[in-house]
Protein backbone atom coordinates (compact mmCIF):
# COMPACT_ATOMS: atom_id res chain seq x y z
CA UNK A 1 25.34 11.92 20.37
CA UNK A 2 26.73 14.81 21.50
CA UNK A 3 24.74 15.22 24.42
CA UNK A 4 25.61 11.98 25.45
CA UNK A 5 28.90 12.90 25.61
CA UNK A 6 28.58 15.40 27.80
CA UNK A 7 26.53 13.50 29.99
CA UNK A 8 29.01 10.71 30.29
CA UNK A 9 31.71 13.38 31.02
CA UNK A 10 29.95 15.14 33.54
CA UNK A 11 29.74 11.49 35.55
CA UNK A 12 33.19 10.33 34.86
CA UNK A 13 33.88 13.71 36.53
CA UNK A 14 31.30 13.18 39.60
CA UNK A 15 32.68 9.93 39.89
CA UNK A 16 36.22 10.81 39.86
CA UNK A 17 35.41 13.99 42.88
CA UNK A 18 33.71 11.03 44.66
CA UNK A 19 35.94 8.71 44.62
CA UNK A 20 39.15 11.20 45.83
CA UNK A 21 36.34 12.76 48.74
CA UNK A 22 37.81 10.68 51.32
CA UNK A 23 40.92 13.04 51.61
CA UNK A 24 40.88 15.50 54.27
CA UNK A 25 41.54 18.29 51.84
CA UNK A 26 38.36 17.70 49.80
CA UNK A 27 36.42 20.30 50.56
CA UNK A 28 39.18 22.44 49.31
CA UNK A 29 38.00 23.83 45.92
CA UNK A 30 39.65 25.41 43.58
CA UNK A 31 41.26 29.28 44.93
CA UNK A 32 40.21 32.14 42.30
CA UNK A 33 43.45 33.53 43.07
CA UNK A 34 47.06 32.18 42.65
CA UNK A 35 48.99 30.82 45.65
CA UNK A 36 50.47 33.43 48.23
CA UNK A 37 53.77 33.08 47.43
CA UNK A 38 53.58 33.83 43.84
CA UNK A 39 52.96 37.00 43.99
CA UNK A 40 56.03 38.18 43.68
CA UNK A 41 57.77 35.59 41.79
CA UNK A 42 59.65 35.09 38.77
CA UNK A 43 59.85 31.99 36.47
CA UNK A 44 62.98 30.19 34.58
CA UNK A 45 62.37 27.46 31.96
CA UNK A 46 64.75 24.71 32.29
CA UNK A 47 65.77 22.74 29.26
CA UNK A 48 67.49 19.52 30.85
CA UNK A 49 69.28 17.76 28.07
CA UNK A 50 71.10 21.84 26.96
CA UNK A 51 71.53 22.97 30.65
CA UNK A 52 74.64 21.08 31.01
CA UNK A 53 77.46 18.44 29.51
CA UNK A 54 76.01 15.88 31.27
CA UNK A 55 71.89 16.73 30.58
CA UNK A 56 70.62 15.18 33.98
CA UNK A 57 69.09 16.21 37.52
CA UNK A 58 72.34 16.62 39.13
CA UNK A 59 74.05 18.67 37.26
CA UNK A 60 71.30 20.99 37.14
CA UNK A 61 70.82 20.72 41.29
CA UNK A 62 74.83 22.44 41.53
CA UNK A 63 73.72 25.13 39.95
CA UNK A 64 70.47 25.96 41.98
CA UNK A 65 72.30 28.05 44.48
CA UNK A 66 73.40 30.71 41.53
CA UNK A 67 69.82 30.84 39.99
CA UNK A 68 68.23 31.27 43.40
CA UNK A 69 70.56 34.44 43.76
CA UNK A 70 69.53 35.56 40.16
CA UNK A 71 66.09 36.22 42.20
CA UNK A 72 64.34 33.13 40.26
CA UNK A 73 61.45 31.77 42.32
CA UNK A 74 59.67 29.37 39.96
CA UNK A 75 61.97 26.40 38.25
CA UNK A 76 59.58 25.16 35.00
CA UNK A 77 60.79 22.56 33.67
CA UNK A 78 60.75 20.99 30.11
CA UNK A 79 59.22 17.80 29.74
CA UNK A 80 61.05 15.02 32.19
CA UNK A 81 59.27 11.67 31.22
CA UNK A 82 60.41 9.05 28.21
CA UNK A 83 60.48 10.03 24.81
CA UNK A 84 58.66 7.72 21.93
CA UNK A 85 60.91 6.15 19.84
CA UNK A 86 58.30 5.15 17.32
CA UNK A 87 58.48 8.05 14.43
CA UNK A 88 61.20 10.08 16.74
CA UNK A 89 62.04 13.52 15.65
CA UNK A 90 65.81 13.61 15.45
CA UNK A 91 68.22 11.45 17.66
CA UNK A 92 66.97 11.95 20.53
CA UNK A 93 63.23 12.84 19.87
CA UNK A 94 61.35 15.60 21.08
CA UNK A 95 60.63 16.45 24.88
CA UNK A 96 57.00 16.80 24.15
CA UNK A 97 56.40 12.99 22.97
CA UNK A 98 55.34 11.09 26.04
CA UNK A 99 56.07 7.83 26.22
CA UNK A 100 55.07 7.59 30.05
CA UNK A 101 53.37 9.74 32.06
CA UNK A 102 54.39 8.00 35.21
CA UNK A 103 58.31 7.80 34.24
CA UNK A 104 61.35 9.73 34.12
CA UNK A 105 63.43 10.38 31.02
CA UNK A 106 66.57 8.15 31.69
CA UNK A 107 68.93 10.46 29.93
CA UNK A 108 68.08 12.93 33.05
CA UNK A 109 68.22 10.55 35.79
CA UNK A 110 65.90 8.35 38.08
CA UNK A 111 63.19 9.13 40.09
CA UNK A 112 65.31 9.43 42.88
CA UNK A 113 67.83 11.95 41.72
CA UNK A 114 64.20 13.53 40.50
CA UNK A 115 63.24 13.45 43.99
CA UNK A 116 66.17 15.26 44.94
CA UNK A 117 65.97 17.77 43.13
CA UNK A 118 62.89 19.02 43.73
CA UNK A 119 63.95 18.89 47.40
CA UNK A 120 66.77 20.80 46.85
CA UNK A 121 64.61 23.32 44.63
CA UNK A 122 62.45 23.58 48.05
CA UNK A 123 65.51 23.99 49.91
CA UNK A 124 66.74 27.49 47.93
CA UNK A 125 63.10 28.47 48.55
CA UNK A 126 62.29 27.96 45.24
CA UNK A 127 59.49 25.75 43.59
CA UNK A 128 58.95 23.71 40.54
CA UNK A 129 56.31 23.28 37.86
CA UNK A 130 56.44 20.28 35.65
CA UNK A 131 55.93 20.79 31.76
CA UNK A 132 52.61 18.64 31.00
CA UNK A 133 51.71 17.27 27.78
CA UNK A 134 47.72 16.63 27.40
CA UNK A 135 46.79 17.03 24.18
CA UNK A 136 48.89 13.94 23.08
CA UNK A 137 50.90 10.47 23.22
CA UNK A 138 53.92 9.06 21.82
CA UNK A 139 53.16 6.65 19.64
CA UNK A 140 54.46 3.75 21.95
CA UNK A 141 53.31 5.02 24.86
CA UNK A 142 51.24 1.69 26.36
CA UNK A 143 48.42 3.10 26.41
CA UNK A 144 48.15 3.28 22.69
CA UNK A 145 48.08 -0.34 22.73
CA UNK A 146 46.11 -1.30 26.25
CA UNK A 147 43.23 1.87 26.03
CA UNK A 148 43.42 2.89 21.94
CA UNK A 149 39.54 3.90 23.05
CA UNK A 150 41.52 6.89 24.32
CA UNK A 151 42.81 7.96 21.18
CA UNK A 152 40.77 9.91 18.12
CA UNK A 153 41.32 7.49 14.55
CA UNK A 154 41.44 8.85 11.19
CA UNK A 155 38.14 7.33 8.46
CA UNK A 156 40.73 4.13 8.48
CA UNK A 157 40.57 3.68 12.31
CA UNK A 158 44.37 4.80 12.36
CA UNK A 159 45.49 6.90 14.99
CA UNK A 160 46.19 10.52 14.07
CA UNK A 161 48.49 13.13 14.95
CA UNK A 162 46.99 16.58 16.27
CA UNK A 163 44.79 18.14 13.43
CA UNK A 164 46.10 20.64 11.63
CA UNK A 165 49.91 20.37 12.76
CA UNK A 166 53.20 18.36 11.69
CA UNK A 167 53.61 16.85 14.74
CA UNK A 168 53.62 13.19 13.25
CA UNK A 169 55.72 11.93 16.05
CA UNK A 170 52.48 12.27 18.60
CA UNK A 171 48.95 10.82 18.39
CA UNK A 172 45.55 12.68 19.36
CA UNK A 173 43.87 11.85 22.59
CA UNK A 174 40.23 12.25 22.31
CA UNK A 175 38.96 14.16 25.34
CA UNK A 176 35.45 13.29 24.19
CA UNK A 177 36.10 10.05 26.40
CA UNK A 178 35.67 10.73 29.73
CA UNK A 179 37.87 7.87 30.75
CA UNK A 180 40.56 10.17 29.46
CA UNK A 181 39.87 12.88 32.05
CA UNK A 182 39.93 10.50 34.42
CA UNK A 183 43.46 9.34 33.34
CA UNK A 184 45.46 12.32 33.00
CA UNK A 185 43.80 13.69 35.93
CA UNK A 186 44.88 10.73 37.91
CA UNK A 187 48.52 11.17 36.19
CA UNK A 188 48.53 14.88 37.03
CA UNK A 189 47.60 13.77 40.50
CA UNK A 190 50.62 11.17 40.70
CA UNK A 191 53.29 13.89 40.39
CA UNK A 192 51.86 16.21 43.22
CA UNK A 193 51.55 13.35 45.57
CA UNK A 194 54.75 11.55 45.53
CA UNK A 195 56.81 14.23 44.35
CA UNK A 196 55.33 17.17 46.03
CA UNK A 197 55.99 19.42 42.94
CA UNK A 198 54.18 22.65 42.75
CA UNK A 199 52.05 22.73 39.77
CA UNK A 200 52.58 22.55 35.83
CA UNK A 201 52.91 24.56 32.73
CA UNK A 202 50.23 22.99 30.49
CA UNK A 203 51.55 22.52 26.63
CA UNK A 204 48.99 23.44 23.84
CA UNK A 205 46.52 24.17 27.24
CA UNK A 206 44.07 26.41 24.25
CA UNK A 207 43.97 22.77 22.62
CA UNK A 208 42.65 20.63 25.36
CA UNK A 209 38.93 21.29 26.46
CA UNK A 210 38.74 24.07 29.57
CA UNK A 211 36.39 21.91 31.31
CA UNK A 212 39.12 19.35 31.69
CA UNK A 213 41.30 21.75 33.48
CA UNK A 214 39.06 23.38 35.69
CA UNK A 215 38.15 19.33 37.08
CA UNK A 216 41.88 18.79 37.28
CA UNK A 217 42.95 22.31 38.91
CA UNK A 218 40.31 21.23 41.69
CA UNK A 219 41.56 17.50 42.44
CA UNK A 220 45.28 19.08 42.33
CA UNK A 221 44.04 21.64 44.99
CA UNK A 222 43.13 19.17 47.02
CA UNK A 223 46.82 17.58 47.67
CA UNK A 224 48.12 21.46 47.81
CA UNK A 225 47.68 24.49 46.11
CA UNK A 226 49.29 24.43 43.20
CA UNK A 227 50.69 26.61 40.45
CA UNK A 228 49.17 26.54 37.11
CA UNK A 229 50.68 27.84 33.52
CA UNK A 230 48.97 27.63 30.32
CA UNK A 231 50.90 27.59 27.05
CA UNK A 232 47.42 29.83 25.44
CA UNK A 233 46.01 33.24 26.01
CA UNK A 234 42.14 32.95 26.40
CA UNK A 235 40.71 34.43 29.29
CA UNK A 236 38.59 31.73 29.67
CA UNK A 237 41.06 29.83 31.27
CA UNK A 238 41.45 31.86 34.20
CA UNK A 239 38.46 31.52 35.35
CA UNK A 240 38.84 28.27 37.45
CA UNK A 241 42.48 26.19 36.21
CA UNK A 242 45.25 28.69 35.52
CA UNK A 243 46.86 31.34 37.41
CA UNK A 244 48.70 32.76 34.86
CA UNK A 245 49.35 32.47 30.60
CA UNK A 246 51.42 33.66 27.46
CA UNK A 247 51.14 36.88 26.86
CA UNK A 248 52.15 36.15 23.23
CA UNK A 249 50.99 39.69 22.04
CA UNK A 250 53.29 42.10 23.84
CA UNK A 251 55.90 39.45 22.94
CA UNK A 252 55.00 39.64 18.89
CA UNK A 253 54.88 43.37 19.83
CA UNK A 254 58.10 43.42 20.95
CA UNK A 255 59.61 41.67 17.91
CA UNK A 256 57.89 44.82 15.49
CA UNK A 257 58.92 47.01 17.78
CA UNK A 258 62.21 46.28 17.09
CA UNK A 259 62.04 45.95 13.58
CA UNK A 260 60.68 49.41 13.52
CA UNK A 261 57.12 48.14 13.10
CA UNK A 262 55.37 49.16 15.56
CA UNK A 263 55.43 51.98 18.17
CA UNK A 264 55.24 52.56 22.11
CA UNK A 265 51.74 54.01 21.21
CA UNK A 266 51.06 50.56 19.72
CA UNK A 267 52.59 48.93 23.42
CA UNK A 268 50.11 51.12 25.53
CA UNK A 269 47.27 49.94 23.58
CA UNK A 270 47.89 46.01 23.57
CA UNK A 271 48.60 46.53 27.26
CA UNK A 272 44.78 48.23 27.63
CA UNK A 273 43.11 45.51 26.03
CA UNK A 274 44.68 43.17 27.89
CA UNK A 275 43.44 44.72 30.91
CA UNK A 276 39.77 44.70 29.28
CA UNK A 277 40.25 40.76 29.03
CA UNK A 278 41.45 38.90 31.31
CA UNK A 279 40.63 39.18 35.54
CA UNK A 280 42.60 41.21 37.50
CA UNK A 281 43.79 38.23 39.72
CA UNK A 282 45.04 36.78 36.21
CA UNK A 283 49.24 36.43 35.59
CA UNK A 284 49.90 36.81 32.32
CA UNK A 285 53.73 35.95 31.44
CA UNK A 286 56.16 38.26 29.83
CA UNK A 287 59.03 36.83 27.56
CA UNK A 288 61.82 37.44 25.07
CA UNK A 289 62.33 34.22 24.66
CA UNK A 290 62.04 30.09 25.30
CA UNK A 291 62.42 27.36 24.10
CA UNK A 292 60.40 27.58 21.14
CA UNK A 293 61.14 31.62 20.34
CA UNK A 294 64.99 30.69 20.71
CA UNK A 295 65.15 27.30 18.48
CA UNK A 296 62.51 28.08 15.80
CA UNK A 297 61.58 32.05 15.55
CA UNK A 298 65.09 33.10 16.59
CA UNK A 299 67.54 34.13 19.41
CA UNK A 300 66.56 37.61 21.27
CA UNK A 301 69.44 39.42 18.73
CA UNK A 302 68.09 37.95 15.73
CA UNK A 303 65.00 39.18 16.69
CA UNK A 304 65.73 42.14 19.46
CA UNK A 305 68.89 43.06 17.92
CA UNK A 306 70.92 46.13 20.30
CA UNK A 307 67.13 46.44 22.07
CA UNK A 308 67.79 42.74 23.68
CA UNK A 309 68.50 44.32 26.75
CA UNK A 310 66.08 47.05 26.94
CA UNK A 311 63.30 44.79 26.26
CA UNK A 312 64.20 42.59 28.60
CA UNK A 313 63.88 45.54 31.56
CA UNK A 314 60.51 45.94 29.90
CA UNK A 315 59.29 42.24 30.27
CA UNK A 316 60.25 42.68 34.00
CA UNK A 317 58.40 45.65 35.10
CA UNK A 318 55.61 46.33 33.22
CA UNK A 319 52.91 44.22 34.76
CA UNK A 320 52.84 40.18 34.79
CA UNK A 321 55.56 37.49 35.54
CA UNK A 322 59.09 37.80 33.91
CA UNK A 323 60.23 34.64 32.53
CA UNK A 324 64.20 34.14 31.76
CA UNK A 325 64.82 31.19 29.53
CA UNK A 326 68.00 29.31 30.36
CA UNK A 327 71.18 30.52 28.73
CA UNK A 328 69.72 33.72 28.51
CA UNK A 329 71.81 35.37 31.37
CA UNK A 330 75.00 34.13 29.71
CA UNK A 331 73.94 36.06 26.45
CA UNK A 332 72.58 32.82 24.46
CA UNK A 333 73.40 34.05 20.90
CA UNK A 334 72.12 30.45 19.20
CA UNK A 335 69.49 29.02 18.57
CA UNK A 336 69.50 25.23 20.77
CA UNK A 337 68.85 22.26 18.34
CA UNK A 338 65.72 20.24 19.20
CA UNK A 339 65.74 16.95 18.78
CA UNK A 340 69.68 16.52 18.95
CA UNK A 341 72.20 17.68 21.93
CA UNK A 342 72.88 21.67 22.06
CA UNK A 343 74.70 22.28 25.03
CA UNK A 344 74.54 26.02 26.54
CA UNK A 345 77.62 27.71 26.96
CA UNK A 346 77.81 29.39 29.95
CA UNK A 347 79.56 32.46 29.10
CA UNK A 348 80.72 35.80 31.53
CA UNK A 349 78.08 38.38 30.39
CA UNK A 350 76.23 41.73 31.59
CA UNK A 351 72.70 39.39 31.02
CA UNK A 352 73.36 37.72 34.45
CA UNK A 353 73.63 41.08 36.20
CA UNK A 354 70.86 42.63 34.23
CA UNK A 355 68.38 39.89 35.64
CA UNK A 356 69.95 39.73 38.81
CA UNK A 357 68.94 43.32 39.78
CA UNK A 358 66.01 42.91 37.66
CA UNK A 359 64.37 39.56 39.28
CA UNK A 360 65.41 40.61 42.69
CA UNK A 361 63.74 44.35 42.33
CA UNK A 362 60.09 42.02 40.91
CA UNK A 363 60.65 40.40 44.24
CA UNK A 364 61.36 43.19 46.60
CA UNK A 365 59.49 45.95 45.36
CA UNK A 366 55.19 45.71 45.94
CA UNK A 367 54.84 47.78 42.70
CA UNK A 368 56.22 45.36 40.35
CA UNK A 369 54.28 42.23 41.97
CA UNK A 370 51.87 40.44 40.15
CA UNK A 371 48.17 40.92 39.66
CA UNK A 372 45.88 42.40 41.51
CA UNK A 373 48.69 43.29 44.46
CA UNK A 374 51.33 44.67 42.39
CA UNK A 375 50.71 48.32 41.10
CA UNK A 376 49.08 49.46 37.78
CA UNK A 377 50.92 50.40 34.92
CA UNK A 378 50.52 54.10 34.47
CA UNK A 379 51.80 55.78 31.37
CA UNK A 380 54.11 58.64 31.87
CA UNK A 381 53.48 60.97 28.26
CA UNK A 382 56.51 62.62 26.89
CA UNK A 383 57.03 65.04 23.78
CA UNK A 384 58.52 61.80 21.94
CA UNK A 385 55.99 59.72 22.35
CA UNK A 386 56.85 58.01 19.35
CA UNK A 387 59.89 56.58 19.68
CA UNK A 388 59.77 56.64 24.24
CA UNK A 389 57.76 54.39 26.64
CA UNK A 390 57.92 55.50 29.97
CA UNK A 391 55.47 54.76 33.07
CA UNK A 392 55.16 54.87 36.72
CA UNK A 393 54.14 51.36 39.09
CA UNK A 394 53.40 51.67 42.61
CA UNK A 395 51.83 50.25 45.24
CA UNK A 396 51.59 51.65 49.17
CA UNK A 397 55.06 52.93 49.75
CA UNK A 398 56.24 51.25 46.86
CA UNK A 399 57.13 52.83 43.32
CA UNK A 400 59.12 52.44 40.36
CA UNK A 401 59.78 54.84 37.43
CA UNK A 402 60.69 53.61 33.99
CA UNK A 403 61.69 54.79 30.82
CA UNK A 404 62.99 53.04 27.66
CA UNK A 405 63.80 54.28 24.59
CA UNK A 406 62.45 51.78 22.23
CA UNK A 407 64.30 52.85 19.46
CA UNK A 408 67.41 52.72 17.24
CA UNK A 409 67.57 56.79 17.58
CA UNK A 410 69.14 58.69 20.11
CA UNK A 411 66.28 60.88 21.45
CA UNK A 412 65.83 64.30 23.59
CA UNK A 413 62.65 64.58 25.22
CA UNK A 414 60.62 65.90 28.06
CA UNK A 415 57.64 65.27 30.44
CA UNK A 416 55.40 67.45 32.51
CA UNK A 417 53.70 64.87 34.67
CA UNK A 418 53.37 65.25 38.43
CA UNK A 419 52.99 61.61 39.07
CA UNK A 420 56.73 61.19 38.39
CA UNK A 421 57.75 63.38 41.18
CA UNK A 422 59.63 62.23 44.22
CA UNK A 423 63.14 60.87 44.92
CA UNK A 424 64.70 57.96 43.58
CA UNK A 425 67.51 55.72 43.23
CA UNK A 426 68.33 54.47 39.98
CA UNK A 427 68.62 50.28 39.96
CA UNK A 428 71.82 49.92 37.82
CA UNK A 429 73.80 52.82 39.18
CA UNK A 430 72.98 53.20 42.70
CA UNK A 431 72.58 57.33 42.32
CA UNK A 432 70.42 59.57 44.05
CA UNK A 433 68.28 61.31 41.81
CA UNK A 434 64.60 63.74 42.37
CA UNK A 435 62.58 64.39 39.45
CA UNK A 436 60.18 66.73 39.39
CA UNK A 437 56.71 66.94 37.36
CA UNK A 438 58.73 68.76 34.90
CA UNK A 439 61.58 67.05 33.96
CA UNK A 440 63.81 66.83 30.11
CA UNK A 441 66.09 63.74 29.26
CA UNK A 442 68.54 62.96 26.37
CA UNK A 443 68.60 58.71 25.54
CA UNK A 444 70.78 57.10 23.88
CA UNK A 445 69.28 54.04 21.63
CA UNK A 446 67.94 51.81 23.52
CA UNK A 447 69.34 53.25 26.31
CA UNK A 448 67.01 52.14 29.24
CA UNK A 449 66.33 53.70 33.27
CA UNK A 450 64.87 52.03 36.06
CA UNK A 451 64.33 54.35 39.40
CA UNK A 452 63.43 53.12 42.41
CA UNK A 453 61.39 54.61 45.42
């Protein structure tokens, strides 16, 4: 039976590559390596219905011109089609239970305001990736009722949500029919096309067979090449459908870290076996928060407490993407409801600066780019080992020097390390400083210093 399957899938998928070969792009296949210009990007998640009073398109388009200056290059954002109303989460349901894959939410807009934003996105020289939602339906979305083929039943032949979760306001699509593929593929598709978005970040992506994304990252790449984000960490994924994924270790890592868990010893390591892992053309994305860190683990000073800021600076230079969730350059001290309206308040605070200099540095500088062009993390050792992380990046002409006290303890400490050498100017204070190999420091906690050459 099984082997059936897999037959059946392998034509639905020969069939589909057929039947989209009349393009003049098909003989594009799918890049091993990540479009050009996101090499030196950043990403910030949108959450539509908290970004503003009103929750729509527009409002978020005014602000465009103040993110864009932030040095954000990638919009993501949350979930924009219908929500199910049929067992909704809440009052007004949860993002992630699509109701139509080919609609808009109407509590953001219509698909023209839709349309202009993503033009005005384009227009700051930003781009946009949709959030996607494969693994499942709404209960009411009409394909439940018109294709229930499409869906995996329970021993009763009632649909089911995903195995293993809570998530009964969502049913399981069965990926074992290749009609399915064909579906979301075509959906995925729709978006690109008539839209001209730039890719997705892929919800539950670890959840939804790989073979189904590398088929889909090819027929995407046909229209354009597109930008791909899975919400998993498997290596496997890179391979063919996703340029870069969570790096939901040095996150965890972060948390113990500040809880006095774990050491800077422990951050080196986690950052070597990541190398071992995944490809060197492979993204992987750095994070104190999002959406589902700030609502259901905590905000970054439950969590990060006084470190907030320091580990920030850390998810922006050591290597991989940056992400900033929204809210968190005003200093987002709540956690957003879910299901209900949670409006941001857009506060005065040192965050926006902090990523400003950050985000724009990521983008300037060649030794904090991503993957294979952006420079290797190299480990600066210091007598305090223990308590200090600090490293050099660089790339041609390009370096940057870090060090972070990842600690609660003010700490004196020195290095003898030749790699350090050279003159610099420090990114928050604008002063001229030269190190040499040798070279003795005094922190404050979580006192942090980034030094540009």
């Amino acid at each position: 039976m099984k082997r059936l399957v897999l037959l059946l899938i392998i034509f639905s998928f020969l069939t589909y590559s057929c039947d989209r070969a009349d393009q003049e792009s098909a003989s594009i296949l799918t890049s091993k390596y990540p479009p050009e210009w996101s090499y030196n990007a950043s990403i910030y998640e949108v959450n539509v219905r908290q970004f503003s009073e009103e929750g729509t398109f527009d409002a978020l388009r005014r602000e465009l011109p103040r993110i864009r200056e932030m040095g954000v290059d990638i919009i993501w954002l949350m979930p924009v089609h219908p929500i199910g109303a049929i067992n909704r989460k809440g009052t007004l349901g949860s993002y992630y239970s699509i109701q139509d894959y080919y609609g808009i939410n109407p509590e953001f807009g219509t698909k023209e305001d839709f349309a202009r934003l993503v033009e005005a996105i384009h227009a700051e020289g930003m781009y946009v990736i949709l959030d996607w939602v494969a693994n499942h339906t709404a209960w009411d979305n009409p394909i439940a009722e018109s294709n229930p083929e499409f869906f995996e039943t329970d021993k009763n032949g009632r649909f089911m949500p995903p195995h293993g979760t809570d998530w009964d306001d969502v049913i399981q699509l069965d990926y074992e029919n290749p009609d399915v593929w064909t579906y979301m593929t075509d959906a995925l598709a729709y978006w690109v096309e008539e839209f001209n978005i730039d890719g997705y970040r892929c919800d539950v992506a670890y959840l939804v067979p790989t073979p189904f994304w590398n088929q889909a990252r090819t027929a995407l790449d046909r229209i354009k090449p597109v930008f791909m984000l899975a919400e998993a960490d498997l290596p496997e994924l890179h391979e063919q459908a996703f340029d870069m994924s969570y790096n939901w270790k040095i996150h965890h890592l972060m948390n113990r870290i500040a809880a006095g868990e774990a050491t800077p010893d422990d951050l080196e390591q986690v950052i070597d076996e990541d190398r071992s892992l995944f490809p060197t053309n492979a993204f992987r994305m750095q994070f104190t928060s999002n959406h589902d860190e700030n609502s259901w683990a905590g905000t970054v000073f439950e969590r990060l407490g006084e470190g907030a800021k320091t580990f920030a600076v850390l998810a922006a230079t050591i290597e991989g993407m940056p992400l900033v969730y929204n809210g968190q350059e005003a200093g987002l001290d709540r956690r957003l409801e879910f299901f209900e309206k949670d409006r941001i308040e857009w506060n005065e605070s040192p965050f926006e600066e902090l990523y400003t200099r950050l985000l724009n540095l990521k983008s300037e500088n060649r030794a904090l780019w991503n993957g294979e062009k952006g420079g290797r993390l190299q480990r600066i050792q210091t007598d305090r080992d223990d308590y200090i992380f600090a490293f050099i990046r660089e790339m041609e002409d390009d370096k940057v020097f870090v060090v972070l006290n990842l600690s609660a303890e003010p700490v004196d400490f020195s290095t003898d390390d030749s790699r350090m050498a050279g003159s610099y100017t420090s990114l928050f204070s604008g002063e001229q400083m030269h190190f040499t190999g040798n070279v003795s420091f005094s922190m404050n906690p979580w006192e942090y210093g980034v030094f540009v050459k």
